[in-house]
N, C-alpha and C. Protein backbone atom coordinates (compact mmCIF):
# COMPACT_ATOMS: atom_id res chain seq x y z
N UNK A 1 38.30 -15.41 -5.78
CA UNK A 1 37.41 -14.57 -5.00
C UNK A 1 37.45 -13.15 -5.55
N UNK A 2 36.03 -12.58 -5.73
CA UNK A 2 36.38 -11.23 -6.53
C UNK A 2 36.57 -9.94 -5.34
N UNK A 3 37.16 -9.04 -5.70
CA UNK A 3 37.14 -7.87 -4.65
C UNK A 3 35.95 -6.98 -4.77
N UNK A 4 35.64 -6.52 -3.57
CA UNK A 4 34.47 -6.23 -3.66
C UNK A 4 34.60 -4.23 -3.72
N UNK A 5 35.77 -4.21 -3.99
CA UNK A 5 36.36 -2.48 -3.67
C UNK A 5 36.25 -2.29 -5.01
N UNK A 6 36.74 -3.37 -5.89
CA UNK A 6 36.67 -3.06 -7.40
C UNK A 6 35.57 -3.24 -8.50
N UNK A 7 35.89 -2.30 -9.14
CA UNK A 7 34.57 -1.53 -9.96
C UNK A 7 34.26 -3.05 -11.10
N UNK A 8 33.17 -3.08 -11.35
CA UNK A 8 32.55 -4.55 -11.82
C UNK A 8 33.26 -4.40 -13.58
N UNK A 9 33.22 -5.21 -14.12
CA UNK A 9 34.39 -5.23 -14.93
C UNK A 9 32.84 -5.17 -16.56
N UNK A 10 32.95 -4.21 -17.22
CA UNK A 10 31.81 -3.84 -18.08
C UNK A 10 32.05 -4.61 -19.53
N UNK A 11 30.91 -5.52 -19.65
CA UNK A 11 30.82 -6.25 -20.84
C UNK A 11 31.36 -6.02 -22.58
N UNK A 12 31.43 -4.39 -22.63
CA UNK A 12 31.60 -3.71 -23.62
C UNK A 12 33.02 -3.94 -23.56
N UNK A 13 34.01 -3.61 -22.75
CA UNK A 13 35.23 -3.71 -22.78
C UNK A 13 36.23 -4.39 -23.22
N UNK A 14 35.38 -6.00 -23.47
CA UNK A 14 36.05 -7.43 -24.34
C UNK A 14 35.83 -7.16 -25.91
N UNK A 15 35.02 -6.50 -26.15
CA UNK A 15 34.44 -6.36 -27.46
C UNK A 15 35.32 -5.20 -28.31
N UNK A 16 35.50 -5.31 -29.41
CA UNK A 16 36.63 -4.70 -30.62
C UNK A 16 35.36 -3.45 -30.86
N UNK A 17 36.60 -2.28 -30.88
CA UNK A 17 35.47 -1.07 -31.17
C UNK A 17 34.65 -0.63 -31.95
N UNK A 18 34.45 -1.72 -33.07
CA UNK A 18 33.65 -1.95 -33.95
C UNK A 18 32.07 -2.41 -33.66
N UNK A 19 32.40 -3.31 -32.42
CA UNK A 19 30.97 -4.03 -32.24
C UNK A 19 30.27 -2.95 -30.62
N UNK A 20 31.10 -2.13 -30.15
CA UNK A 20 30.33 -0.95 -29.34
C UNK A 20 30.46 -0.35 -29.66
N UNK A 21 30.79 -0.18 -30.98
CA UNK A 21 29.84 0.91 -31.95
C UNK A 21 28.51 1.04 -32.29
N UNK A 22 28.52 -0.54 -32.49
CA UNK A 22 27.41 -1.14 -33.06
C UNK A 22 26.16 -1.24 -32.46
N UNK A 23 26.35 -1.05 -31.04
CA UNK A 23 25.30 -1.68 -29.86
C UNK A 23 24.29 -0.40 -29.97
N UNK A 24 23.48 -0.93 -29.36
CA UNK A 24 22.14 0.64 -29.24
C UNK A 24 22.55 1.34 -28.38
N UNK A 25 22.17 2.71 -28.82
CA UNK A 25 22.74 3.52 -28.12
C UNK A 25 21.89 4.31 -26.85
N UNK A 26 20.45 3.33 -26.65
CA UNK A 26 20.06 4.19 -25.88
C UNK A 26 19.42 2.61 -24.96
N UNK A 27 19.38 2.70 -23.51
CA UNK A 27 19.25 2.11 -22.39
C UNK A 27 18.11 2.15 -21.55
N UNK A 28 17.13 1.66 -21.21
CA UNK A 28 16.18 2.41 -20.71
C UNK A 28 16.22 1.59 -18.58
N UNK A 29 16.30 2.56 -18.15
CA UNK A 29 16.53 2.47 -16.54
C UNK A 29 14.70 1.87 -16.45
N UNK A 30 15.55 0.55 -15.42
CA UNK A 30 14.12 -0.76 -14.80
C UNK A 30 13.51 -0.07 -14.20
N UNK A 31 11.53 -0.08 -14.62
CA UNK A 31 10.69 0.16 -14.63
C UNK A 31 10.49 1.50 -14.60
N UNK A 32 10.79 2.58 -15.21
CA UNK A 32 11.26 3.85 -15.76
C UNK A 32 9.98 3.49 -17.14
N UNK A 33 10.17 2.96 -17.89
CA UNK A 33 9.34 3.14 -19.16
C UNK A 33 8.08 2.56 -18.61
N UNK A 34 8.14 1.44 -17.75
CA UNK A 34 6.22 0.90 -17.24
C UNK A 34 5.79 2.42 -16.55
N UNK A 35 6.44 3.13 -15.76
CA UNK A 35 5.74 4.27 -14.99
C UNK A 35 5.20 5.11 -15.83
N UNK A 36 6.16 5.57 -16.85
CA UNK A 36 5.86 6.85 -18.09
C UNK A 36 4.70 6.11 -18.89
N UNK A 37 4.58 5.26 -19.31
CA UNK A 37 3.47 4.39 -20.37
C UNK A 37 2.61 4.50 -19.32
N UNK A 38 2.56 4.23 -18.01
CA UNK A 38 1.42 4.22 -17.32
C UNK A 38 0.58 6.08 -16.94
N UNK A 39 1.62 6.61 -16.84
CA UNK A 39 1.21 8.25 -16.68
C UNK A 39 0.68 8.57 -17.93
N UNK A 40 1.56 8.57 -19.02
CA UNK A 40 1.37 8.69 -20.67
C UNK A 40 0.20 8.31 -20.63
N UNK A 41 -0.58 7.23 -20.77
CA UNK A 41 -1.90 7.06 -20.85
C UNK A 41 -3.14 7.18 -20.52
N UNK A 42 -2.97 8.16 -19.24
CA UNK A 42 -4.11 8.31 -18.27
C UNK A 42 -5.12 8.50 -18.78
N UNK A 43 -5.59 9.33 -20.16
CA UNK A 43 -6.82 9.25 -20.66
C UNK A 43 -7.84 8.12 -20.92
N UNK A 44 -6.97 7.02 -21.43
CA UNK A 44 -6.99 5.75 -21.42
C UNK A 44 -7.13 5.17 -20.44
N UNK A 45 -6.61 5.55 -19.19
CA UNK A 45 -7.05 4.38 -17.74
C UNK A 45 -8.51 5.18 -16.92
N UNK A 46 -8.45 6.70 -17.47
CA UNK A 46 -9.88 7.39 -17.27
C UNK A 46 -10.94 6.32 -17.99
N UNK A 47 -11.18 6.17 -18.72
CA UNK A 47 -12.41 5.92 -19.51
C UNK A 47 -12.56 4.15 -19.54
N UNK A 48 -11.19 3.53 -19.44
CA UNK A 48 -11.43 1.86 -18.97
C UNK A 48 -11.82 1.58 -18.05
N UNK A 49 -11.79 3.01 -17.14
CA UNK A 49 -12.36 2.69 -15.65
C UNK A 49 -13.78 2.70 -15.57
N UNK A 50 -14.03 3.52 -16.26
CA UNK A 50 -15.70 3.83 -16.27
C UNK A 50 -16.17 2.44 -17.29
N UNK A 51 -15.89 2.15 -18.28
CA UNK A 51 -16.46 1.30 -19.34
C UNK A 51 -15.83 -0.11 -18.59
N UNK A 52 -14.81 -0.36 -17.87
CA UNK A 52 -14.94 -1.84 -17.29
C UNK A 52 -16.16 -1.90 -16.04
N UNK A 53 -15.87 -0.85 -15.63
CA UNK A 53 -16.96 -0.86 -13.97
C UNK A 53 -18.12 -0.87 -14.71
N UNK A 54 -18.68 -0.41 -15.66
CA UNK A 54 -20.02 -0.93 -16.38
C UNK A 54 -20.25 -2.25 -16.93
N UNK A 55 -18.91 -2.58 -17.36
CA UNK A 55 -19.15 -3.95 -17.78
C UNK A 55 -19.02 -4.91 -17.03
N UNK A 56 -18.55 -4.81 -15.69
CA UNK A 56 -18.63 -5.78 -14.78
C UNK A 56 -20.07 -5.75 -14.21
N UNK A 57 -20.60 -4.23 -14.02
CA UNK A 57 -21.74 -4.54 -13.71
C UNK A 57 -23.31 -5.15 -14.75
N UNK A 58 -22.49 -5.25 -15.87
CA UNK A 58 -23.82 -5.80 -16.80
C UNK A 58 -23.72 -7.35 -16.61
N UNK A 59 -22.47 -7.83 -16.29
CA UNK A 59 -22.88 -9.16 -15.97
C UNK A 59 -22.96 -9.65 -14.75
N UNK A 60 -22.52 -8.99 -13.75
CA UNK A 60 -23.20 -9.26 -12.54
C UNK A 60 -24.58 -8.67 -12.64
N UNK A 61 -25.71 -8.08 -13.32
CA UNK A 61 -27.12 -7.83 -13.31
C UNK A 61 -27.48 -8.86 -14.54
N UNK A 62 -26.45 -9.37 -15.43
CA UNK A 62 -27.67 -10.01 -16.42
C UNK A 62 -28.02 -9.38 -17.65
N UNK A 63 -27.95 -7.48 -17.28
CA UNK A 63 -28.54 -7.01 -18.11
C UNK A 63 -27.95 -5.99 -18.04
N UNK A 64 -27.77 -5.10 -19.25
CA UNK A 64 -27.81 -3.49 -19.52
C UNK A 64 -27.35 -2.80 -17.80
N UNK A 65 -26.57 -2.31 -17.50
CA UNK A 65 -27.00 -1.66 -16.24
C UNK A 65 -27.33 -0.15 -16.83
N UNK A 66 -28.62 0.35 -15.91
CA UNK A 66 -29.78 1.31 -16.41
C UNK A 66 -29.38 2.43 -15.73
N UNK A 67 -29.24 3.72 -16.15
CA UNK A 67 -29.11 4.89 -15.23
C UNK A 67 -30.47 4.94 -14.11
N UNK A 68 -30.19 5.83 -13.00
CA UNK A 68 -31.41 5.63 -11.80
C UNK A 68 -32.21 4.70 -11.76
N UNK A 69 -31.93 3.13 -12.19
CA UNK A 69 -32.51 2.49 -11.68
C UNK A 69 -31.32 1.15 -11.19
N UNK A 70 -30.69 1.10 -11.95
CA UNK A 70 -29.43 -0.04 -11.40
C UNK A 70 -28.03 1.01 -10.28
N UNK A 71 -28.57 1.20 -9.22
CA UNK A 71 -27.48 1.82 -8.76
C UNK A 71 -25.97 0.91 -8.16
N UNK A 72 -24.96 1.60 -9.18
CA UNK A 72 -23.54 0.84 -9.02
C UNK A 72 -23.40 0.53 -7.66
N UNK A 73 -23.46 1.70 -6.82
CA UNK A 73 -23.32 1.10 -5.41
C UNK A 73 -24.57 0.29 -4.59
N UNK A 74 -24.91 -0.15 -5.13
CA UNK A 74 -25.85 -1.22 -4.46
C UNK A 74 -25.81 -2.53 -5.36
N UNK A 75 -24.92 -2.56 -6.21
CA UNK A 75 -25.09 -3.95 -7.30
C UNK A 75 -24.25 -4.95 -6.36
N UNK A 76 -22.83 -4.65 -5.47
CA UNK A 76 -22.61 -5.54 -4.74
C UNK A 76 -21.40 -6.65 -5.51
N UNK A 77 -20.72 -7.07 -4.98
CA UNK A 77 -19.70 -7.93 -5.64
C UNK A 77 -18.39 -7.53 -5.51
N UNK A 78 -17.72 -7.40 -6.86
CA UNK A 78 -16.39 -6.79 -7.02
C UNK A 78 -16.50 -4.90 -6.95
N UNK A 79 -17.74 -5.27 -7.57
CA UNK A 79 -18.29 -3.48 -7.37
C UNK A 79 -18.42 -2.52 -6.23
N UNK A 80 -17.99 -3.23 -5.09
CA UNK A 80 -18.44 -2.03 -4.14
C UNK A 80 -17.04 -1.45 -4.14
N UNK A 81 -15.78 -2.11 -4.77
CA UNK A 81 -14.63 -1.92 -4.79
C UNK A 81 -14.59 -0.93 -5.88
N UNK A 82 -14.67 -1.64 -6.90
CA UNK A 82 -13.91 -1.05 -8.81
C UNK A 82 -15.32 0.06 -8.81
N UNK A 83 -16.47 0.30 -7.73
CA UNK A 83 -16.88 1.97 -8.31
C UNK A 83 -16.34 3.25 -8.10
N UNK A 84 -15.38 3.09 -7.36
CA UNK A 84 -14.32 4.21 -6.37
C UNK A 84 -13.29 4.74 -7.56
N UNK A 85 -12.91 3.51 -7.98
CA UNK A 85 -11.57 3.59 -9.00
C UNK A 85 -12.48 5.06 -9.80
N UNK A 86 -13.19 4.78 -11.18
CA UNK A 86 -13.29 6.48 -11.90
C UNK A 86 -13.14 7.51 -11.61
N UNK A 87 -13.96 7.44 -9.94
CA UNK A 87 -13.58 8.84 -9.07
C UNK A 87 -12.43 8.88 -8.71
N UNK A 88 -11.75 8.19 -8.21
CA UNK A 88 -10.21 8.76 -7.88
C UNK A 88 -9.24 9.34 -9.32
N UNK A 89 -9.84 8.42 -10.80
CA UNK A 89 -8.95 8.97 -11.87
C UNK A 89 -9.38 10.17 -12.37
N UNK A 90 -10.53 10.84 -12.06
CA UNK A 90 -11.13 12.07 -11.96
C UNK A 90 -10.64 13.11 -10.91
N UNK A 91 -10.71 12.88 -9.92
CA UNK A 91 -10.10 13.49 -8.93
C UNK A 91 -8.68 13.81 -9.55
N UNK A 92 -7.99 12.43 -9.86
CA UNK A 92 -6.31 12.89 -9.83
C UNK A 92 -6.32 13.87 -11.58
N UNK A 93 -7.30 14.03 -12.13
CA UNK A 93 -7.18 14.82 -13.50
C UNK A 93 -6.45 15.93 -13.20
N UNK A 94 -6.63 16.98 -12.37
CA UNK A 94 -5.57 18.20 -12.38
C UNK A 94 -4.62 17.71 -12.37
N UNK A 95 -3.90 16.57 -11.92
CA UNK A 95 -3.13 16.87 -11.28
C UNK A 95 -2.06 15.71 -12.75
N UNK A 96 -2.63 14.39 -13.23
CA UNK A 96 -2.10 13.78 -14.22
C UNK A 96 -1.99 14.18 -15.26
N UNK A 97 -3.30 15.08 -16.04
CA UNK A 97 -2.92 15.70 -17.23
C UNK A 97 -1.76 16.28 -17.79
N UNK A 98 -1.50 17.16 -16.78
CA UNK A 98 -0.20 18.06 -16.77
C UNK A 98 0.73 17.27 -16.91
N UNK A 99 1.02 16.00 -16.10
CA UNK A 99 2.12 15.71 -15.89
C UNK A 99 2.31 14.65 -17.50
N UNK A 100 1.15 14.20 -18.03
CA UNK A 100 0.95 13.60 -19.16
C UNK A 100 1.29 14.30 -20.42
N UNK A 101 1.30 15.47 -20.15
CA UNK A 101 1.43 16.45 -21.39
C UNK A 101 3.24 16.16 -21.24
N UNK A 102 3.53 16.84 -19.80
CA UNK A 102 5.35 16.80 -19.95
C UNK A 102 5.49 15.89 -20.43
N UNK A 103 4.97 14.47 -19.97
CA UNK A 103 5.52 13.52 -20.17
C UNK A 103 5.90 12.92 -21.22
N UNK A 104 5.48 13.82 -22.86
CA UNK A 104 5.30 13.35 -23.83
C UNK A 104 6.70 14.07 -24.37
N UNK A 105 7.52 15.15 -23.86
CA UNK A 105 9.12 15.35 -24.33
C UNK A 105 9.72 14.72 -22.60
N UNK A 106 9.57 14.05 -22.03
CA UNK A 106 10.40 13.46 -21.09
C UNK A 106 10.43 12.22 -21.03
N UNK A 107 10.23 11.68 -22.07
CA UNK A 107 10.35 9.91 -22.32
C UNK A 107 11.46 9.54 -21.67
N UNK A 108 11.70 8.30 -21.31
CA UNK A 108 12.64 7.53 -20.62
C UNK A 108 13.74 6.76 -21.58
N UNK A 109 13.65 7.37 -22.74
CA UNK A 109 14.69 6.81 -23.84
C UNK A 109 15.81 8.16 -24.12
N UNK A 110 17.06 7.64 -24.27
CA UNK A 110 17.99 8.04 -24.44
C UNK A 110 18.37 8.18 -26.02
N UNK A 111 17.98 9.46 -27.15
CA UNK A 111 18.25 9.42 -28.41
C UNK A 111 18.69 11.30 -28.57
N UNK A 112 19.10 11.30 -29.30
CA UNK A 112 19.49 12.57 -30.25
C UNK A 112 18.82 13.42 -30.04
N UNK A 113 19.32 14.52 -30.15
CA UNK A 113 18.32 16.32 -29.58
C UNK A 113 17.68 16.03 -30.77
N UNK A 114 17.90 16.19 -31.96
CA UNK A 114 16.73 16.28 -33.01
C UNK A 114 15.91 14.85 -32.93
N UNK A 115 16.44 14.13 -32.49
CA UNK A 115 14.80 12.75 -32.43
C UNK A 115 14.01 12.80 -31.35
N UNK A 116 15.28 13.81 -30.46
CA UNK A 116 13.84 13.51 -29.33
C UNK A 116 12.93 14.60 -29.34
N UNK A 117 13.61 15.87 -29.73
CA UNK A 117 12.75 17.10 -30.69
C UNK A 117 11.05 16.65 -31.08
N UNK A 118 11.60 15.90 -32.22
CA UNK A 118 10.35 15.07 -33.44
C UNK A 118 9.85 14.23 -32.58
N UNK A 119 10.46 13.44 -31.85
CA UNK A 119 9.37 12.10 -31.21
C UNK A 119 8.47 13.01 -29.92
N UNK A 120 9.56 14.15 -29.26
CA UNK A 120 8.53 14.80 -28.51
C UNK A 120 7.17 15.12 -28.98
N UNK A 121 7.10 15.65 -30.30
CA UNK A 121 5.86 16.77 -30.92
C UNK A 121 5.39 15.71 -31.21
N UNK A 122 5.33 14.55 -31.64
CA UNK A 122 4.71 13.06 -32.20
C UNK A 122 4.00 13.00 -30.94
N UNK A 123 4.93 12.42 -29.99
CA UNK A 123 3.88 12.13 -28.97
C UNK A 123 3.08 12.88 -27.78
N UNK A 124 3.45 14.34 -28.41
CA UNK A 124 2.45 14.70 -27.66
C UNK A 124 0.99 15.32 -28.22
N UNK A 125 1.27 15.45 -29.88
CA UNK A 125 -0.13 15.66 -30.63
C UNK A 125 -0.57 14.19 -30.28
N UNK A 126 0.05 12.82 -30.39
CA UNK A 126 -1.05 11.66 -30.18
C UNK A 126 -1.81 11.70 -28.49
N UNK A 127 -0.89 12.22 -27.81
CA UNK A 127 -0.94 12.12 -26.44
C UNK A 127 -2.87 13.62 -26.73
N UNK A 128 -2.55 14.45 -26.79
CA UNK A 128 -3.50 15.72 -27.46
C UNK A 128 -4.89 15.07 -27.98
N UNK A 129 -4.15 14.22 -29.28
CA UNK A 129 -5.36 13.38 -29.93
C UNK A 129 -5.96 12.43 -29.34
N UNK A 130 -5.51 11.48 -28.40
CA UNK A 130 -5.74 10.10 -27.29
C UNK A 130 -6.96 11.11 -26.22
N UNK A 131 -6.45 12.28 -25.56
CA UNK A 131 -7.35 13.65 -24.46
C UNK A 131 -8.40 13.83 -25.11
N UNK A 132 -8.23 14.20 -26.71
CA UNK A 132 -9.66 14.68 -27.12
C UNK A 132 -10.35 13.47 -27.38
N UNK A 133 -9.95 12.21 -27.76
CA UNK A 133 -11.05 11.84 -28.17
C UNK A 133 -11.60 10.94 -26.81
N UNK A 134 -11.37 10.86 -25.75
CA UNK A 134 -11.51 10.10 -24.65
C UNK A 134 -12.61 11.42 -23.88
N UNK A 135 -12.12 12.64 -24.25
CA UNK A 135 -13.22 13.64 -23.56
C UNK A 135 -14.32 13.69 -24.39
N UNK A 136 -14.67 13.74 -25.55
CA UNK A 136 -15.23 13.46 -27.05
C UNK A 136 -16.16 12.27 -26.26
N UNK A 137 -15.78 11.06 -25.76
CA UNK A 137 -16.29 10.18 -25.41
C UNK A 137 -16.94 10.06 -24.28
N UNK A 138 -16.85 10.86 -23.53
CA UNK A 138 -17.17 10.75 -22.24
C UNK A 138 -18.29 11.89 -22.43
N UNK A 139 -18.13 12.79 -23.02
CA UNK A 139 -19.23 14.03 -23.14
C UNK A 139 -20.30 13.66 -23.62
N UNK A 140 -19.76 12.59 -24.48
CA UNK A 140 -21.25 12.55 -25.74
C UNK A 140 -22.21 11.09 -24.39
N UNK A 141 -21.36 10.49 -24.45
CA UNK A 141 -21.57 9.41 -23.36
C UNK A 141 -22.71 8.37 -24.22
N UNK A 142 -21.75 7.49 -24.97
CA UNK A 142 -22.68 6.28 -25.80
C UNK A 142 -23.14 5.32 -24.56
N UNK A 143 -24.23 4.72 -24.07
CA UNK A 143 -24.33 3.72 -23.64
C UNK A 143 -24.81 4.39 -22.23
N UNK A 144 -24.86 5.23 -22.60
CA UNK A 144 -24.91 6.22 -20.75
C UNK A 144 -24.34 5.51 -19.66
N UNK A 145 -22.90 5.44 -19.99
CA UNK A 145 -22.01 4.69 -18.81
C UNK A 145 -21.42 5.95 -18.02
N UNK A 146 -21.10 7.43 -18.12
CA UNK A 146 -21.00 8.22 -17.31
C UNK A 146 -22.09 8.46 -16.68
N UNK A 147 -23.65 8.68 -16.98
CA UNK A 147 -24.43 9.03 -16.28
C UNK A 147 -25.27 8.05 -15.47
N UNK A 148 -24.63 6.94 -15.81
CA UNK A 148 -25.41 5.62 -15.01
C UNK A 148 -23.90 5.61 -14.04
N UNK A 149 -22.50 5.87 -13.84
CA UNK A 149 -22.04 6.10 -12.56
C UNK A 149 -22.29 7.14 -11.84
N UNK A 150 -22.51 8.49 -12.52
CA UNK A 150 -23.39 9.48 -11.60
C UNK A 150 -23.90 9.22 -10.93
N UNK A 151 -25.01 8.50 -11.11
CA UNK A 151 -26.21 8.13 -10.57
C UNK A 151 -25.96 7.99 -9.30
């Protein structure tokens, strides 16, 4: 019967100091990296929102959905739901960007002041580059999928 006062007995401890040497040295705490990948990307869940809610509505119409004449909220279906979603990832923009930018030197991995230095500035010019070209996309607006959710 084990005691339950005593501290759980750590896997590393059987092992010759050669082979926890060996082990990785960095750990990442459960569901810690799904949250950050999910913040990290928000530019990306901006613009899938708009380009899936169009594409659900081209095949629930059959066809093209048309600015001022196919209105999203009247197409009906899964849509009276998934047209809300863009606006809320719009709405939350003040407030995710920011936290998307930190988020790119506050990764959830455990490495070296100088790697996490370099992997910071890595990922936050991609994080920089991922913003512009998702605003790039939304401005120019191919397919007029921002101005057919306006509508």
């Amino acid at each position: 019967m084990d005691n339950p006062y005593q501290a759980p007995i750590d896997a590393t401890t059987d092992l010759p100091p050669a082979a926890v040497a060996s082990q990785p040295s960095f750990r990442l705490p459960r569901g810690s990296f799904v949250v950050w990948l999910m913040v990290y990307l928000y530019p990306l869940w901006l613009i899938g929102s708009f380009y899936m809610t169009w594409w659900i509505a081209w095949h629930l119409l059959g066809h093209r959905p048309r600015p001022s004449l196919d209105d999203p909220k009247s197409i009906g279906g899964i849509l009276d739901f998934l047209y809300y979603v863009p606006g809320i990832f719009l709405v939350l923009m003040p407030i995710l960007v920011p936290i998307g930018l930190a988020s790119s030197f506050l990764f959830p991995i455990n490495v070296q002041r100088k790697t996490r230095c370099v992997l910071g500035i890595a990922l936050l010019v991609l994080y920089v580059t991922i913003g512009a070209f998702v605003f790039r996309t939304l401005r120019s607006d191919p397919n007029h999928v921002v101005r057919w959710w306006l509508d």
